[in-house]
Protein backbone atom coordinates (compact mmCIF):
# COMPACT_ATOMS: atom_id res chain seq x y z
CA UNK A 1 4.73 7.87 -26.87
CA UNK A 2 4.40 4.11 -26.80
CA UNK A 3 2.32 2.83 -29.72
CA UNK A 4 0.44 -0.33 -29.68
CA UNK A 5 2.60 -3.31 -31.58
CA UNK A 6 1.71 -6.54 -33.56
CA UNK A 7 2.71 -9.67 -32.29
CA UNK A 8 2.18 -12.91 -33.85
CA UNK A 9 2.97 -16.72 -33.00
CA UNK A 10 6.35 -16.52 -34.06
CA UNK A 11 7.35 -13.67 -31.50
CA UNK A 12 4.64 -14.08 -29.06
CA UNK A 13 7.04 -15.44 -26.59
CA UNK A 14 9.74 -12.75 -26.91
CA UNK A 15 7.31 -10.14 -26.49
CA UNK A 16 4.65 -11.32 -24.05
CA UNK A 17 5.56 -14.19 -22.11
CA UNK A 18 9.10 -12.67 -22.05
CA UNK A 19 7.78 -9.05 -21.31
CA UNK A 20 8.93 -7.28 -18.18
CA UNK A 21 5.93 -5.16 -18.27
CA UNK A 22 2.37 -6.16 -17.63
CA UNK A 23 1.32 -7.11 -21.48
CA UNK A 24 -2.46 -6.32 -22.49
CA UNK A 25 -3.12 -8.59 -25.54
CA UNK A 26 -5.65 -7.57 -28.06
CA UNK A 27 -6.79 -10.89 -30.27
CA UNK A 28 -8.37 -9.02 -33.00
CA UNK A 29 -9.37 -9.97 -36.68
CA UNK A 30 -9.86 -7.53 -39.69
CA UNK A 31 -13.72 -8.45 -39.94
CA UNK A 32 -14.40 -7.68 -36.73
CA UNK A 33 -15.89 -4.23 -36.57
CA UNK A 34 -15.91 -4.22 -32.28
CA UNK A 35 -11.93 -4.80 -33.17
CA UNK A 36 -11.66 -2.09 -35.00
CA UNK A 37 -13.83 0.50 -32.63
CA UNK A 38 -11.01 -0.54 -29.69
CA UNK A 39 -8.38 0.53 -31.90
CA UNK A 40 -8.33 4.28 -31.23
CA UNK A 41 -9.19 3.01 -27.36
CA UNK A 42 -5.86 0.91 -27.15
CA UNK A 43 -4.01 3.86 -28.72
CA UNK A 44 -4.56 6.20 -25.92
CA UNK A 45 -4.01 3.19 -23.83
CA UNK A 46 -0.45 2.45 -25.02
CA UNK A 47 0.38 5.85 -24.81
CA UNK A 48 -1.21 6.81 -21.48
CA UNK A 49 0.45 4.12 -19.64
CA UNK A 50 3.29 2.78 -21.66
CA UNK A 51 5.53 3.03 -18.78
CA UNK A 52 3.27 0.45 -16.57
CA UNK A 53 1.98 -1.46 -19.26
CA UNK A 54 2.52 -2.76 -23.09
CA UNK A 55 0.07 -3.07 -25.42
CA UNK A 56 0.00 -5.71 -28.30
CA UNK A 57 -2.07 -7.06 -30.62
CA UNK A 58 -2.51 -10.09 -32.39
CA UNK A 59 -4.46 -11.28 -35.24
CA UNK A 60 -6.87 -14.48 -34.63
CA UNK A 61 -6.68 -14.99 -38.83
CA UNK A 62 -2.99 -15.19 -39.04
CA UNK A 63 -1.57 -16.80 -35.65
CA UNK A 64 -4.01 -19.90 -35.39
CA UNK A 65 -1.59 -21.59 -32.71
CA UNK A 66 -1.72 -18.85 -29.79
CA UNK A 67 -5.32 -17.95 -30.61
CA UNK A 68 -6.19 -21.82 -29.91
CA UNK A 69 -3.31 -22.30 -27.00
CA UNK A 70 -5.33 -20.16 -25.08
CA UNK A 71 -8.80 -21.14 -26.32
CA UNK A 72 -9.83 -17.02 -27.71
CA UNK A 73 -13.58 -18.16 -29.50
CA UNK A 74 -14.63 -13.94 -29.27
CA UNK A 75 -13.20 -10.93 -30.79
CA UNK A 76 -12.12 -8.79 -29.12
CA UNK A 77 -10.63 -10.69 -26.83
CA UNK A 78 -8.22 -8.96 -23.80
CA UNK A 79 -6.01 -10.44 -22.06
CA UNK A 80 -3.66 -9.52 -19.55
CA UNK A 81 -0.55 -11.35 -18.98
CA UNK A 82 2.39 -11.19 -15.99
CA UNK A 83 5.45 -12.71 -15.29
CA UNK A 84 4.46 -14.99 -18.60
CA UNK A 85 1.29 -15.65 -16.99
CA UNK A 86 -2.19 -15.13 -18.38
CA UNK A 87 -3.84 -13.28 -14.88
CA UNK A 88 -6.96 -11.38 -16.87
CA UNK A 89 -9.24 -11.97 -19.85
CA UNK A 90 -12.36 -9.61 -20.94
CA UNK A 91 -14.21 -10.45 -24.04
CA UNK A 92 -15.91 -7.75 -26.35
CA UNK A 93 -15.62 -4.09 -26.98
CA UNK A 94 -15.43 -1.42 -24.09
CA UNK A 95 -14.43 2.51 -23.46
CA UNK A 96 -11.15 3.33 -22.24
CA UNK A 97 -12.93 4.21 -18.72
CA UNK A 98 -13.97 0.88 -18.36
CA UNK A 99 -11.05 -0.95 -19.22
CA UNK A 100 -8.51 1.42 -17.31
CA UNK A 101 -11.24 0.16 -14.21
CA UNK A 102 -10.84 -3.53 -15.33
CA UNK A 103 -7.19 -2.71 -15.85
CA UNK A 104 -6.72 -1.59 -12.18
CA UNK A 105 -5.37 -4.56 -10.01
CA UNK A 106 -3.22 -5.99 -12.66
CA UNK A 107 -1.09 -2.54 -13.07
């Protein structure tokens, strides 16, 4: 069972840009009560599909520089990144459903 994992600026790189795996990035904050609704949603995610895709999330509070390198003004914001490569972004809350349909050409 794959769980979903905290990334921050300092290892961003390592394990998204780096990742040989599709990467869905959750920029979250502890405020943010859509954040927190996603979080059993990105749990079944991760553990559903672990083996096609990696699930991370990163805090908008505490990692200032890759929340402003790639301009994330909503929370939640998704975003899907491959080969390094941002390919996907979806802002605001959403079932599992929906975002496994969103989810579907980038996996």
């Amino acid at each position: 069972m794959t769980a979903v994992t905290d990334v921050t600026d300092t290892d961003f790189e390592a394990e998204v840009i780096g990742a040989e795996l599709p990467v869905l990035v959750e920029f979250t904050a502890d405020w943010c009560p859509p954040c927190r609704q996603m979080a059993p949603v990105l749990k079944a995610l991760a553990s559903e599909e672990g083996d096609r895709l990696k699930v991370v999330r990163l805090d908008v509070d505490s990692n200032p520089e890759t929340t402003n390198a790639y301009k994330v003004l909503s929370m939640p914001t998704f975003m899907v990144f491959r080969d390094g490569e941002p390919v996907k972004s979806m802002v605001g809350a959403r079932a599992k459903r929906r975002l496994l349909e969103e989810l579907a050409d980038v996996l």
